[in-house]
Protein backbone atom coordinates (compact mmCIF):
# COMPACT_ATOMS: atom_id res chain seq x y z
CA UNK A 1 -12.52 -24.58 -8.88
CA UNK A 2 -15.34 -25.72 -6.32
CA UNK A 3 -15.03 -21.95 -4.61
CA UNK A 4 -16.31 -20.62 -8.39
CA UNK A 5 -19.84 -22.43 -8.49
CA UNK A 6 -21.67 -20.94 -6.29
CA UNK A 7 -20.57 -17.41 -8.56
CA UNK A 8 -20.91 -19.05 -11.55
CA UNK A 9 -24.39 -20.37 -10.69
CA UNK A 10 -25.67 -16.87 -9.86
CA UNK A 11 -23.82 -15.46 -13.20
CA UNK A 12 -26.10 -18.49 -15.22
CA UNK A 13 -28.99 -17.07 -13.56
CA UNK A 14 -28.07 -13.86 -14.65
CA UNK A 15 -27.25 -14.39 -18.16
CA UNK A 16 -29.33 -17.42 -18.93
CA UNK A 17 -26.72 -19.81 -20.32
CA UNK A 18 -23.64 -21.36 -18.31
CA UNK A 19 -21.80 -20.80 -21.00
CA UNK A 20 -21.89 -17.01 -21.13
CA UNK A 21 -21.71 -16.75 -17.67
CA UNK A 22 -18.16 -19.31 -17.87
CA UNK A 23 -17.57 -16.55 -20.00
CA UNK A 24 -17.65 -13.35 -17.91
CA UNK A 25 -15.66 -15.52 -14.76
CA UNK A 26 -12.68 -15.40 -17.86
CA UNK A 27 -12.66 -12.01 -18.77
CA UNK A 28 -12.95 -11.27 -14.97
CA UNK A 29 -9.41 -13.55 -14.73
CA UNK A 30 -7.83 -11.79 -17.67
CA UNK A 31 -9.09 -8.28 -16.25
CA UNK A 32 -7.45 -9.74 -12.52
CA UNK A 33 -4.21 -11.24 -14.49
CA UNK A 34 -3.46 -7.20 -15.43
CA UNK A 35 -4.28 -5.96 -11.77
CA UNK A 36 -1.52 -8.09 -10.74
CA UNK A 37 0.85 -6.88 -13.42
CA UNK A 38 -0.40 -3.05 -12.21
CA UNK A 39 -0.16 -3.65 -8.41
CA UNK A 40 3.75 -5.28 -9.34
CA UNK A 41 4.51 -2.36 -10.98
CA UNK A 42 2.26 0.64 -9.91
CA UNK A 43 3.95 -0.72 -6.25
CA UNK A 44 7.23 -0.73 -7.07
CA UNK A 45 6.88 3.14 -8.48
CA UNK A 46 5.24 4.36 -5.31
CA UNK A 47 7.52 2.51 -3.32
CA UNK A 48 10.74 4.65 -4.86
CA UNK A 49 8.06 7.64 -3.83
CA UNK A 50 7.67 6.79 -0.09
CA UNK A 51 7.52 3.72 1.28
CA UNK A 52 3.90 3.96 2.39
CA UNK A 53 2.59 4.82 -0.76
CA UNK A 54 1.84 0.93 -1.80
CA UNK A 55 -0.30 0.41 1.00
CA UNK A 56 -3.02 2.79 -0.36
CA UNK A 57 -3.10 1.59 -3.58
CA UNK A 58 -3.39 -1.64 -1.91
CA UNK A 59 -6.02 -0.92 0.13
CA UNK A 60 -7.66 1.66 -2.40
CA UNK A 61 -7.88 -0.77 -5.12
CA UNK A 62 -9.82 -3.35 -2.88
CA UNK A 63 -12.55 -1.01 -1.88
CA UNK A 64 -12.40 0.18 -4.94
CA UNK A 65 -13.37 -2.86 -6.45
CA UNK A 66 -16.62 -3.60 -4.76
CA UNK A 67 -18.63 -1.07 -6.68
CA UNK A 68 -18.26 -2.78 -9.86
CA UNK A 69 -18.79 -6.07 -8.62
CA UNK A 70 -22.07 -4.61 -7.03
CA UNK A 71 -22.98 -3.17 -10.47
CA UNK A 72 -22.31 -6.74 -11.96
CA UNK A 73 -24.27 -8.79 -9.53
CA UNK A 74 -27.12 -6.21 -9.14
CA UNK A 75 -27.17 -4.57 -12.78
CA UNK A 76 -25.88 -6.66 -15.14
CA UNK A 77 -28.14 -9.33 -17.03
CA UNK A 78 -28.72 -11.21 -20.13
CA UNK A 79 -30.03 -8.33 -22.02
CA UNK A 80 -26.97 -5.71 -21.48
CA UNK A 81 -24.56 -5.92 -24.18
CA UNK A 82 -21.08 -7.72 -24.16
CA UNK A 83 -19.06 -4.89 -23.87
CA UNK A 84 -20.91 -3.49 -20.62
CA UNK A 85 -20.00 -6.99 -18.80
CA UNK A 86 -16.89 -7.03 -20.22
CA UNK A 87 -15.78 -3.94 -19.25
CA UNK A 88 -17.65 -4.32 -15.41
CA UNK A 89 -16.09 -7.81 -15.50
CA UNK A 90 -12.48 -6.58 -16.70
CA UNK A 91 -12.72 -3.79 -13.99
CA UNK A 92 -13.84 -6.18 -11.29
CA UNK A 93 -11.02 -8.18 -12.06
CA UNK A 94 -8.64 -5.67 -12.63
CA UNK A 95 -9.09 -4.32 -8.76
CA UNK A 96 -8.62 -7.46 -7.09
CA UNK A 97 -5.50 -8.13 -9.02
CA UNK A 98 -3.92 -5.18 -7.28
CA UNK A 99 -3.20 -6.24 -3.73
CA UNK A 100 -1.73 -9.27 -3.61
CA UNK A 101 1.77 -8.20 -5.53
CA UNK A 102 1.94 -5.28 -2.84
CA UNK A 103 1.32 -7.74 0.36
CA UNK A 104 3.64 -10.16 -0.45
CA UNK A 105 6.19 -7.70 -1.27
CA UNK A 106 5.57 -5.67 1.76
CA UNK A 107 5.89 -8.93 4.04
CA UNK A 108 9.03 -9.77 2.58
CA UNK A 109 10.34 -6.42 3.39
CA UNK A 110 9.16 -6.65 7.00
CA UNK A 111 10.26 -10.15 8.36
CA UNK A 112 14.03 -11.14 8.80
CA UNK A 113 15.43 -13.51 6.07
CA UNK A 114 15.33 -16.39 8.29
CA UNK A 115 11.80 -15.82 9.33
CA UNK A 116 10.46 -15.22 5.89
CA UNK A 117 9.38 -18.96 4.75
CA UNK A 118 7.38 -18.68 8.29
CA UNK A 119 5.87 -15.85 7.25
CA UNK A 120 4.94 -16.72 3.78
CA UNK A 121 3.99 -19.83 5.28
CA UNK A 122 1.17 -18.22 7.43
CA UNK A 123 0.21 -15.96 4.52
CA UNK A 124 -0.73 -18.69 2.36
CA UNK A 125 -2.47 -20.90 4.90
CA UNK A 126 -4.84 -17.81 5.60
CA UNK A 127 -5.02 -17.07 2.05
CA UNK A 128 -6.29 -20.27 1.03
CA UNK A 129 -8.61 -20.85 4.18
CA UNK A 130 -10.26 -17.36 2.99
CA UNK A 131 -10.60 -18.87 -0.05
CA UNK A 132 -12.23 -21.58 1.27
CA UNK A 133 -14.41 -20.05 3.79
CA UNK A 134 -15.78 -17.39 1.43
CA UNK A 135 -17.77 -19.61 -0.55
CA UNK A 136 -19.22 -21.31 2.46
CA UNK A 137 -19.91 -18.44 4.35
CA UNK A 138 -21.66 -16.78 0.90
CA UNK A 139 -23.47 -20.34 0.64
CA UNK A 140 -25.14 -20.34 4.44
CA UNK A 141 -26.36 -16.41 3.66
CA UNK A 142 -28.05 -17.55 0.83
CA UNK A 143 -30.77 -19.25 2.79
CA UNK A 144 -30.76 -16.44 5.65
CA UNK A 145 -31.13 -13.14 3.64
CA UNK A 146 -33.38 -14.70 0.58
CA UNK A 147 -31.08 -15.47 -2.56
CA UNK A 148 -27.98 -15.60 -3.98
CA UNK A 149 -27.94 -11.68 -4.84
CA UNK A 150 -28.22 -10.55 -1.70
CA UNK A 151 -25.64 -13.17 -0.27
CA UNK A 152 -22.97 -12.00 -2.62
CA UNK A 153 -23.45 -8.68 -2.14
CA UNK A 154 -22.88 -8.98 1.36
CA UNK A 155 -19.79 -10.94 0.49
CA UNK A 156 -18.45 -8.66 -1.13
CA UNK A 157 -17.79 -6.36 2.19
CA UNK A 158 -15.21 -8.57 2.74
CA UNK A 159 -13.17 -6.79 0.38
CA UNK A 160 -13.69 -3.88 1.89
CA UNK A 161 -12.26 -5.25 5.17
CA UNK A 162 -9.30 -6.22 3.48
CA UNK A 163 -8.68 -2.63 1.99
CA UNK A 164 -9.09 -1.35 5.19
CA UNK A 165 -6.39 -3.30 7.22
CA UNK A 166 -4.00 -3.07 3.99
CA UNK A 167 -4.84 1.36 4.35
CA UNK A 168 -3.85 0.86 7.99
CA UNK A 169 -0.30 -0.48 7.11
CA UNK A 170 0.36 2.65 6.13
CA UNK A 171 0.55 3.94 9.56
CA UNK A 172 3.04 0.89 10.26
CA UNK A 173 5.15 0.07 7.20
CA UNK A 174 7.92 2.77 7.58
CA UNK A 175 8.86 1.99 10.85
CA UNK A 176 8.47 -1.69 10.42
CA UNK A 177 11.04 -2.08 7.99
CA UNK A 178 13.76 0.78 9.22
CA UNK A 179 13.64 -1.37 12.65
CA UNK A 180 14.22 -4.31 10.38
CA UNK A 181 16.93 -2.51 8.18
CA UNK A 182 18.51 -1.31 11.77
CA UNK A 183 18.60 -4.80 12.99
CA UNK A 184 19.91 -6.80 10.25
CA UNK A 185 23.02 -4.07 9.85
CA UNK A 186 23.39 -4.40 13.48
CA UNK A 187 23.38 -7.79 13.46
CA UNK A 188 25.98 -7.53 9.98
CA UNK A 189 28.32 -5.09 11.74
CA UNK A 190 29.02 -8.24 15.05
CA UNK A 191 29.72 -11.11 12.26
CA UNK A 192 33.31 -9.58 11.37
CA UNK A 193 34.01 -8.99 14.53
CA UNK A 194 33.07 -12.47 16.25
CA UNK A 195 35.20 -14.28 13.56
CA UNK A 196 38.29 -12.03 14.17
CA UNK A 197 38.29 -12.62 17.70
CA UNK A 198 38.01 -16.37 16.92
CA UNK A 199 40.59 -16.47 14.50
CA UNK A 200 42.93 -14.83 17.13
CA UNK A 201 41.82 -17.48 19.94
CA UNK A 202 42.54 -20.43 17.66
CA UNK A 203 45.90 -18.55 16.58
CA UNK A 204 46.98 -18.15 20.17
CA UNK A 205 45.94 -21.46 20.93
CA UNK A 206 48.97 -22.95 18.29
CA UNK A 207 52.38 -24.03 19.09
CA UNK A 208 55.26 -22.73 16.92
CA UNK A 209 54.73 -25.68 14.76
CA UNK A 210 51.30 -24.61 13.67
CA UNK A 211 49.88 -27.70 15.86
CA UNK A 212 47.23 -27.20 18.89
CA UNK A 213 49.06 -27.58 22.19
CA UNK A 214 48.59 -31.66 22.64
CA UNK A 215 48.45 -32.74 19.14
CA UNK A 216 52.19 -31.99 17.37
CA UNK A 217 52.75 -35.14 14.92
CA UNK A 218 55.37 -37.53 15.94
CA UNK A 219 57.54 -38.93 13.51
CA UNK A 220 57.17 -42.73 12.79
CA UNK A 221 60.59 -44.24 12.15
């Protein structure tokens, strides 16, 4: 929870009371627990589409979601109503919920099964030392460009980086995972084959008794 004071500080500030402002960080959950739901299965449907179809949602939604995140950190204050921060908040929420369903879905279908704990691995190290450097990189702007305001709006282009490099796997995607497809059925069509030619050497390598050459049983009288 530490990465949510500096946000929730500016939001009292904003809204007078901690409690309100406690408030809008919920509805801005509940509005990102239904982006995920939407990026699960608003992915899925483009996927069946064309395979590079997620990626812009992806990377759509992220942009996407700056502008009302602007609007609540630059226009939003104790005297608009309830329903005007709920429904920036829900919206705010609602975009960054997106992505992350379509990433980890496209990285599974990218790496080889025996590389993909590696892979998820790396994913959520990065993931949670963004997490952890956003807030302190937010927190040493403050100081440098004259509030909080301005600090988190500037922090905020970092979602725009991340829509841009998830638009780019669009470029990359396809190819990615046919070479991967080609590989493992490559890889598939050589297993039946190895174990029939070892079955035969082992085989070959039995006396008429069944027994290895070396090792037929001797009777104890």
């Amino acid at each position: 929870m530490k990465h949510q004071r500096p946000c929730l500080s500016l939001l009292a500030r904003l809204f007078c009371t901690l409690q309100f402002a406690t408030l809008t960080v919920l509805v801005f959950g509940l509005g990102n627990f239904f982006g995920m739901i939407l990026g699960g299965a608003g992915g899925m449907a483009l996927y069946r589409r064309d395979k590079r179809y997620p990626a812009i949602l992806a990377g759509a939604s992220a942009i996407m979601g700056c502008f009302p995140f602007w609007i609540l950190l630059n226009h939003v204050n104790a005297s608009s109503s309830f329903i005007t921060i709920g429904v920036v908040a829900v919206s705010t929420g609602l975009a960054s919920g997106v992505a992350g369903p379509i990433i980890k879905a496209t990285l599974q279908n990218v790496t080889f099964p025996q590389s993909r704990g590696q892979a998820f691995a790396l994913f959520n190290t990065f993931d949670d030392f963004g997490r952890g450097l956003g807030p302190v990189f937010v927190a040493s702007l403050i100081t440098r460009v004259g509030g909080r305001t301005q600090a988190f709006n500037i922090g905020v282009l970092g979602w725009v980086f991340c829509g841009f490099f998830n638009l780019i796997v669009f470029f990359t995607v396809e190819r990615d995972e046919r070479n991967l497809q080609t590989a493992i059925a490559a890889s598939l069509s050589k297993a039946p084959a190895e174990q029939i030619t070892s079955v035969g050497l082992d085989y070959a390598s039995q006396d008429s008794d069944g027994y290895a050459p070396g090792s037929r049983r001797r009777n104890i009288v």
